[in-house]
Protein backbone atom coordinates (compact mmCIF):
# COMPACT_ATOMS: atom_id res chain seq x y z
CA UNK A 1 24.37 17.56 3.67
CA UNK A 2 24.95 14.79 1.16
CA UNK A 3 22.43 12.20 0.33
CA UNK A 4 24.47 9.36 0.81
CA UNK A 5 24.67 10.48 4.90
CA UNK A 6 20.78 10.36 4.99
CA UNK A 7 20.58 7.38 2.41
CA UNK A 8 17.85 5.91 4.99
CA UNK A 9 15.25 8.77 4.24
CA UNK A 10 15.59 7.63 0.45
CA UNK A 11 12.96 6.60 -1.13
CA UNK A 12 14.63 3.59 -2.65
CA UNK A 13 15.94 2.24 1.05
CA UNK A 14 12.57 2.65 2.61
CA UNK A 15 11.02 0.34 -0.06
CA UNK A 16 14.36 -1.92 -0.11
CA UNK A 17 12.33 -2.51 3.78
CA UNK A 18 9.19 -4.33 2.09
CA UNK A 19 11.22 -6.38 -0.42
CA UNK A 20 14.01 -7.55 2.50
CA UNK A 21 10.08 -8.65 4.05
CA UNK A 22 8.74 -10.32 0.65
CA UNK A 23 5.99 -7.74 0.54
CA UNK A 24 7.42 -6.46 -3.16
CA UNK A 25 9.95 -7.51 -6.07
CA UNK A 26 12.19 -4.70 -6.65
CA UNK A 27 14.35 -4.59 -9.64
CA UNK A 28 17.84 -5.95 -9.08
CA UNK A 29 19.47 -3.23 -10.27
CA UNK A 30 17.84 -1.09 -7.41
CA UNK A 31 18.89 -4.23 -4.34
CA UNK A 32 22.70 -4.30 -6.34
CA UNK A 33 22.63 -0.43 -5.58
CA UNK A 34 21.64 -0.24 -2.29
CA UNK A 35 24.11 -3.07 -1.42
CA UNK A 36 26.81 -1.65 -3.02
CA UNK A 37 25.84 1.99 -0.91
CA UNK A 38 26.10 0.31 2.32
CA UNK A 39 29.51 -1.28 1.23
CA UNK A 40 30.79 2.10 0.33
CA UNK A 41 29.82 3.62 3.27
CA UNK A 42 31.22 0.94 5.78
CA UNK A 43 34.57 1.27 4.07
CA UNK A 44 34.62 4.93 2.84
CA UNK A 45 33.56 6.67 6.45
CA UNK A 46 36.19 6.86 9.68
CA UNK A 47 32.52 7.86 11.62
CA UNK A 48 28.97 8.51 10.46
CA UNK A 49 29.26 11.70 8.09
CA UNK A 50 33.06 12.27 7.83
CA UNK A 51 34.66 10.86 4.65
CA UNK A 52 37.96 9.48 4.30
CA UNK A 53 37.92 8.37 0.72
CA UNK A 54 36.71 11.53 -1.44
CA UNK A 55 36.03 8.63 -4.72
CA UNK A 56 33.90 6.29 -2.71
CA UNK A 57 32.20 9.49 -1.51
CA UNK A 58 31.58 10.43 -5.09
CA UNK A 59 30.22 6.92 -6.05
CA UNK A 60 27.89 6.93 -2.69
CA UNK A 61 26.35 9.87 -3.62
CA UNK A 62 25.55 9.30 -7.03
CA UNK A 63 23.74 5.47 -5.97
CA UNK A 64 22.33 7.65 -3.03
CA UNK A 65 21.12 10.27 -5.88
CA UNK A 66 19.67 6.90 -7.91
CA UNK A 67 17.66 5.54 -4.37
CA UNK A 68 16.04 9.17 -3.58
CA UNK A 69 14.75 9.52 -7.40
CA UNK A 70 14.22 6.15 -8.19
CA UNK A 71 15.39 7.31 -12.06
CA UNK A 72 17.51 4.47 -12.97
CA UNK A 73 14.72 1.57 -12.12
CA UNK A 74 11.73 3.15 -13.96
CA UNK A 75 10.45 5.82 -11.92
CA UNK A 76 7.27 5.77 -9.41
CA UNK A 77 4.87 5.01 -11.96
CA UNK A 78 6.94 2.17 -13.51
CA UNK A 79 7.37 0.39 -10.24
CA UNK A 80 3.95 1.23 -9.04
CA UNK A 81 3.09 -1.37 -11.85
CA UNK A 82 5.58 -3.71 -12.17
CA UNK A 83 6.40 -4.49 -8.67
CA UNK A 84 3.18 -3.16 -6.20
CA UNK A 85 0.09 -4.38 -8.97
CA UNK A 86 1.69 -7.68 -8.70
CA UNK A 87 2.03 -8.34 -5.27
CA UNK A 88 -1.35 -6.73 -4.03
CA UNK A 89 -2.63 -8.90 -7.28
CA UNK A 90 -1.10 -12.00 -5.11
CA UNK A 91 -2.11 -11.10 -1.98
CA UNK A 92 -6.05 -10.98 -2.94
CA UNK A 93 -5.79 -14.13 -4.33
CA UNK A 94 -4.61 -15.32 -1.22
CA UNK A 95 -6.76 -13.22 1.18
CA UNK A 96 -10.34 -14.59 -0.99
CA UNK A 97 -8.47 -18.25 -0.96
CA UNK A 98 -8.16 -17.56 3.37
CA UNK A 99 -11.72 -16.14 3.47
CA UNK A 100 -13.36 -18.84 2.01
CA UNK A 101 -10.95 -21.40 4.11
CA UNK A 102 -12.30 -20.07 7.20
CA UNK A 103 -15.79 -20.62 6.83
CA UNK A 104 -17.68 -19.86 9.30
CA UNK A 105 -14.76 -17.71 11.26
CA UNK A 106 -14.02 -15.56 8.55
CA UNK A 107 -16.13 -12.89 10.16
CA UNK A 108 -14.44 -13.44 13.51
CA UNK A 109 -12.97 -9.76 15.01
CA UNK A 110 -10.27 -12.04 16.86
CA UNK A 111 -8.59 -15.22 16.74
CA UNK A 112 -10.42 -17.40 19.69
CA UNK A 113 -9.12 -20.13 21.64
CA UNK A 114 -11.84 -22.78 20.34
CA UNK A 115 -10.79 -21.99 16.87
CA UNK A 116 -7.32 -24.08 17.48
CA UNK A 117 -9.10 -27.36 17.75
CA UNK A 118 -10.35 -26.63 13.77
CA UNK A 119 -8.57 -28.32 11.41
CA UNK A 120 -5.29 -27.64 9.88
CA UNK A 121 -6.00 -25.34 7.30
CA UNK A 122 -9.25 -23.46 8.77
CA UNK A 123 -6.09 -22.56 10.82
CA UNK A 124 -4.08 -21.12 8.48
CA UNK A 125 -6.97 -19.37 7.04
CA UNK A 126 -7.40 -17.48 10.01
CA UNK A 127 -3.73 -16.74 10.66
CA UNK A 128 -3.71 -15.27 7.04
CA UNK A 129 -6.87 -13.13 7.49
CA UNK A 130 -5.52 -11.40 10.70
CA UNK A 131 -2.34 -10.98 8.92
CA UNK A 132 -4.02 -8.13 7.00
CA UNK A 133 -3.14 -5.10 8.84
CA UNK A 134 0.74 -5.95 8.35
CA UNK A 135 0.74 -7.81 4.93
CA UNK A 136 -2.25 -5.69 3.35
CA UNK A 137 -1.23 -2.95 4.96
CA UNK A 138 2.59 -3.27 3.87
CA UNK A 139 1.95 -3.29 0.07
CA UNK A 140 -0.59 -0.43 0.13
CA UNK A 141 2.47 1.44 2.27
CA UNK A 142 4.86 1.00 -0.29
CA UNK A 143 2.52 2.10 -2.51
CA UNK A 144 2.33 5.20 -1.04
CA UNK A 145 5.66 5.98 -0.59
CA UNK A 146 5.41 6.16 -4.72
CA UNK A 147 2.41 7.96 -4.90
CA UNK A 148 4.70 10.65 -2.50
CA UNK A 149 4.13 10.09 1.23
CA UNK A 150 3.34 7.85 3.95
CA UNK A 151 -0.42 6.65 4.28
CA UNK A 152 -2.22 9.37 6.65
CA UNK A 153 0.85 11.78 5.53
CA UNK A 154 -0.24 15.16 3.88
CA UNK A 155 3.23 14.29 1.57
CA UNK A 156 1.20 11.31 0.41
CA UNK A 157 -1.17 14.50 -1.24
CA UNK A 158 1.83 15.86 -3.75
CA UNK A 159 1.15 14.06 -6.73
CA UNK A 160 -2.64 13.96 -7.09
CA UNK A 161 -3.72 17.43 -7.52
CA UNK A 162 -7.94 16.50 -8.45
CA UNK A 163 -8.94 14.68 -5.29
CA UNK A 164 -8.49 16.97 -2.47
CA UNK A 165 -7.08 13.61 -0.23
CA UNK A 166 -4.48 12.58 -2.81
CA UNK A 167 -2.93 9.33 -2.27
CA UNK A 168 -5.25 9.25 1.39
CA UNK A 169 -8.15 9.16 -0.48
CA UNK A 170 -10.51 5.72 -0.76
CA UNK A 171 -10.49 6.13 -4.37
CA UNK A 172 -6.75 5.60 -4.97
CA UNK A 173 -7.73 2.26 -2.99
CA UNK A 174 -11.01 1.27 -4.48
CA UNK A 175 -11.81 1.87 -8.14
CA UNK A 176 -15.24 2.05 -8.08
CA UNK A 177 -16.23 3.25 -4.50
CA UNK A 178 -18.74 5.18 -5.70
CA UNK A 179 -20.64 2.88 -7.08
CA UNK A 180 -20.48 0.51 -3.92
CA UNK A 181 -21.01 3.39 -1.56
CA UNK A 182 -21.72 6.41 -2.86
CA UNK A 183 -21.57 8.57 0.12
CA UNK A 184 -17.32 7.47 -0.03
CA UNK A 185 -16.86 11.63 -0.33
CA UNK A 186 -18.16 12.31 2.95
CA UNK A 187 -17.87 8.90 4.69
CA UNK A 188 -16.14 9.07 8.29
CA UNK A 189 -15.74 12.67 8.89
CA UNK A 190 -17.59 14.27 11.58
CA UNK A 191 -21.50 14.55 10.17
CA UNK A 192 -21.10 11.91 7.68
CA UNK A 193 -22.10 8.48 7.57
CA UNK A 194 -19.71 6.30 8.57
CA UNK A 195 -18.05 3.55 6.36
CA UNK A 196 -19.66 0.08 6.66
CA UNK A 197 -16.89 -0.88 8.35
CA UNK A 198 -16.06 1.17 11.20
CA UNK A 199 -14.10 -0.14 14.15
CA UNK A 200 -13.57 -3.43 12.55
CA UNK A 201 -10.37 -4.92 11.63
CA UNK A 202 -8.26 -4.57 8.57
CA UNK A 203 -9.24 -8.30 7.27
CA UNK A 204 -13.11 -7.02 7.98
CA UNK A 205 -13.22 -3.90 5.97
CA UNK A 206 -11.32 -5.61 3.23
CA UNK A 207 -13.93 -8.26 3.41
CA UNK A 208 -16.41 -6.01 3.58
CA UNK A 209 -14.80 -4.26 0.27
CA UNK A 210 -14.47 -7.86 -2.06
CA UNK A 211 -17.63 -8.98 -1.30
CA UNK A 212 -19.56 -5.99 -1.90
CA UNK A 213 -18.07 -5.95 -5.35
CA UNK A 214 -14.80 -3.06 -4.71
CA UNK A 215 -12.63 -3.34 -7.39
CA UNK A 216 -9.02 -2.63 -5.74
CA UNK A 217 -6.03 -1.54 -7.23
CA UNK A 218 -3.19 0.43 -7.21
CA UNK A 219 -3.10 3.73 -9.36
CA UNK A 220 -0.38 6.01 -10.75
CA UNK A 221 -1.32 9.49 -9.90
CA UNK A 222 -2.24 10.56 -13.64
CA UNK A 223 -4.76 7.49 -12.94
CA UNK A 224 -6.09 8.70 -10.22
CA UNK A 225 -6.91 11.91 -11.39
CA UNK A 226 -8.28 10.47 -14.17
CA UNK A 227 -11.18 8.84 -12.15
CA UNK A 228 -11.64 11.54 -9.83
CA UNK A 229 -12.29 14.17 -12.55
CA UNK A 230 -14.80 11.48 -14.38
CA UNK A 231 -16.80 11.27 -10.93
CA UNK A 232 -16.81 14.90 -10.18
CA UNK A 233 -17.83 15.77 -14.13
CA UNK A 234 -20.45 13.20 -13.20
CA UNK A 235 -21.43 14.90 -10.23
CA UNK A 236 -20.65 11.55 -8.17
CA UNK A 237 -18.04 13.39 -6.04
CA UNK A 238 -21.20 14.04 -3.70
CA UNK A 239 -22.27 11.90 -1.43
CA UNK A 240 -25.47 10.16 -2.18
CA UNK A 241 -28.16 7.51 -1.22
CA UNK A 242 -26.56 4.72 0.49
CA UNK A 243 -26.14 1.12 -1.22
CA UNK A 244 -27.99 -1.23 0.63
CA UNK A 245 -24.96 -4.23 2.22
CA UNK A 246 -24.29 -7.09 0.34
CA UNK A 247 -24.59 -10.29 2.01
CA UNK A 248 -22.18 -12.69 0.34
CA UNK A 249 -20.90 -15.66 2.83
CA UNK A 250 -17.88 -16.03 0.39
CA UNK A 251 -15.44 -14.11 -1.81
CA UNK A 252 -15.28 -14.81 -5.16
């Protein structure tokens, strides 16, 4: 089966996704490619996976080739930090900027009907804080597609050989999680203590996160198993005594 028949299980299409959305900046060499794909394929096909034109065949699988091993645009790690650091960098800025614009709603589960009669940008503030699960969510997505799988995905696992979660694991999201709760190793699974936020929503835990001092970011695997083998040469890979909550009213 060629590559260019399944181009959509490519690595490079799935992220081309995020950037059609504004989630990332890809590199235009990778968004000329993909175009240029599609064009060959419309004209070069009679029917999905029957080829009329053996050249344009050629030249769709070698830009398929390019989207499934990113090679030409700098490789996972390259675009790890060149196009995901930047936009979660962005979107933090903007999520403290919403927190602290909602005042006394930024701790709000849901959106609630009184809210509308705040003003204008109390409004806004809220809309962008229960955007999280799709905007937050997105870039942390499309980082794991480069890290080698879909979040909850055991593929996600294939470059991180240290921590036993690989890309899954809360360190890949927050730096220093074991500083800010040390008991991250065992945290959620049956028996251990669960994470401070449990059962809230995606702007609440991130919340939670910032203003308990969690560093996020977004790690190369070589990164990642740097910190992980620091923590368990430390002995911090084990849960621990549990960090009393913060109680910050804003994010800084």
């Amino acid at each position: 089966m060629h590559l260019a028949d399944t181009y959509k299980d490519s690595l490079g299409h799935r992220l081309i996704g995020y950037a059609q959305q504004g989630t990332i900046a890809l590199p235009q060499a990778l968004l000329d490619d993909h175009a240029t794909l599609l064009t060959l394929i419309q004209e070069g096909q009679q029917f999905p996976g029957r080829w009329s034109n053996p050249a344009k065949e050629a030249a769709a699988e070698k830009l398929a080739r390019h989207l499934h091993n990113l090679q030409p645009y700098g490789k996972r790690d390259t675009l790890i930090r060149d196009c995901i650091r930047p936009a979660l960098e962005d979107y933090l800025a903007r999520f403290k900027k919403a927190y602290n614009e909602a005042g006394r709603h930024a701790q709000c589960d849901t959106v609630q009907p009184y809210m509308l009669l705040e003003p204008e940008p109390v409004r806004v503030a809220l809309t962008e804080l229960h955007d999280a699960t799709a905007q937050y969510g997105s870039i942390r997505h499309a980082w794991s597609l480069l890290r080698g799988g879909g979040l909850q995905d055991a593929r996600a696992s294939t470059d991180t050989t240290s921590d036993p979660h690989g890309a899954n694991s809360i360190l890949g999201e927050v730096r220093n999680i074991a500083d800010i709760f040390p008991e991250w190793v065992n945290a959620g699974t049956v028996g251990g203590t669960p994470w401070p936020w449990q059962g809230r929503p995606a702007h609440l835990r991130l919340a939670w996160i910032l203003a308990n001092g969690g560093e996020i970011w977004a790690p190369t695997a070589d990164e990642h198993n740097q910190l992980y083998q620091l923590l368990r040469a430390e002995g911090r890979a084990d849960a621990g005594p549990m960090r009393q909550q913060a109680t910050a009213i804003g994010i800084g």
